[in-house]
Protein backbone atom coordinates (compact mmCIF):
# COMPACT_ATOMS: atom_id res chain seq x y z
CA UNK A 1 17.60 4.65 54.40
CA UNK A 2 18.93 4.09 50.85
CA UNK A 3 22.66 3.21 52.29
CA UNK A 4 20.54 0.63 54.34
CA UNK A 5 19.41 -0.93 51.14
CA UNK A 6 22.16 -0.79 49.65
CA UNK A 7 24.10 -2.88 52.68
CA UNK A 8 21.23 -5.41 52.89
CA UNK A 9 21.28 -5.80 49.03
CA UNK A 10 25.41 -5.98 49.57
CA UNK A 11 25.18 -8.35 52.32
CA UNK A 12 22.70 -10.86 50.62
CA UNK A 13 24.90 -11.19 47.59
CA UNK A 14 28.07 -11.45 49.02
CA UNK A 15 26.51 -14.24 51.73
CA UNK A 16 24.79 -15.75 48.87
CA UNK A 17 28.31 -15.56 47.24
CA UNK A 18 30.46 -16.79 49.68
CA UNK A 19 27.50 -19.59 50.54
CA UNK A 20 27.91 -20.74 46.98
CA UNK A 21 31.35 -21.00 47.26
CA UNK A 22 31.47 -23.16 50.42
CA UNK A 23 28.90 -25.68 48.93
CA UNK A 24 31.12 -26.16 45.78
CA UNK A 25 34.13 -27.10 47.33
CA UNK A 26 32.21 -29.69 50.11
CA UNK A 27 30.12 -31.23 46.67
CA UNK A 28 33.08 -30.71 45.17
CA UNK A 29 34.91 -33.41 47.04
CA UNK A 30 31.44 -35.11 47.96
CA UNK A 31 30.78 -36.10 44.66
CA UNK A 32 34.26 -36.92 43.46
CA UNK A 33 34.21 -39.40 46.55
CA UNK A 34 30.42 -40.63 45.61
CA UNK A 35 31.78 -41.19 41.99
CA UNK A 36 34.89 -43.43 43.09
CA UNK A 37 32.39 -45.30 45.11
CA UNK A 38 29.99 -45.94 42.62
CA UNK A 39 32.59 -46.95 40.74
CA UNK A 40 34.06 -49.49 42.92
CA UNK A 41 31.13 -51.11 43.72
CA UNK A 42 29.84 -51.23 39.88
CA UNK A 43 33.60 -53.22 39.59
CA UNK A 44 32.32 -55.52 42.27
CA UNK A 45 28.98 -55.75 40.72
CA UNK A 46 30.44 -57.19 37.41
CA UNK A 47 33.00 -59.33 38.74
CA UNK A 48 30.24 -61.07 41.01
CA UNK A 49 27.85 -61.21 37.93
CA UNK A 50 30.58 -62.86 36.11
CA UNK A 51 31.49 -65.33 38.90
CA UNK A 52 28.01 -66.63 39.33
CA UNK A 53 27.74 -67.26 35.37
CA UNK A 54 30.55 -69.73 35.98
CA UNK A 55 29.21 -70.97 38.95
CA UNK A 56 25.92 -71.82 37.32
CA UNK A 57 27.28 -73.99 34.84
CA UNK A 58 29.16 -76.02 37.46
CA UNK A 59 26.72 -76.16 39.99
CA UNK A 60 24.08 -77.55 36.87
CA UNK A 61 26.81 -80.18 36.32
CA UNK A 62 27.76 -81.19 39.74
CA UNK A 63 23.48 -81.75 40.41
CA UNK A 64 23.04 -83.82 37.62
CA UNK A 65 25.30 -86.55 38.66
CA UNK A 66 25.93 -88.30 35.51
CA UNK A 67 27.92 -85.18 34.03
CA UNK A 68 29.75 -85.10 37.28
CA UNK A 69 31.04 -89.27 37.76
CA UNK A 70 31.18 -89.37 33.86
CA UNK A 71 29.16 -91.76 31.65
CA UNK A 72 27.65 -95.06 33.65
CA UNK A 73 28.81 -98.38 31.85
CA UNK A 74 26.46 -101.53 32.10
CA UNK A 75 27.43 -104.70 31.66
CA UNK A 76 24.84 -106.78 29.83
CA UNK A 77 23.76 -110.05 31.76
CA UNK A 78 24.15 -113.35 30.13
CA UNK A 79 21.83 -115.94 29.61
CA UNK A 80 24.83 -118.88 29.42
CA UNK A 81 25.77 -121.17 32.38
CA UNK A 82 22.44 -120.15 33.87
């Protein structure tokens, strides 16, 4: 009976063992894959965030009109020859 222990207490630590082992390499590579991601896409992020704050500023000008054509000129009427 005690060399029956002894296997099951054997057993369970080396399966535990060799469990733990498995799972590090796969969120080993998992996570180095996740963080390259994240990365990317937090690149993205900012150069999106950064091409809508100089889109803004256009866009602002381009509704307004008067920024867009320039300054309006007009010519004052004259009361003479009337």
């Amino acid at each position: 009976m005690q060399d029956f222990l002894v296997a099951l207490l054997l057993g369970l630590i080396l399966g535990w063992v060799i469990e733990w082992l498995i799972d590090w390499r796969y969120w080993r590579r998992t996570v180095a894959t996740l963080r390259q991601e994240n990365e990317e896409l937090r690149r993205q992020l900012q150069a999106q965030k950064v091409a809508q704050k100089v889109a803004q500023p256009v866009e602002q000008n381009a509704s307004s009109g008067a920024a867009a054509t320039g300054p309006q000129r007009t010519t004052p009427t004259s009361s003479k020859g009337s």
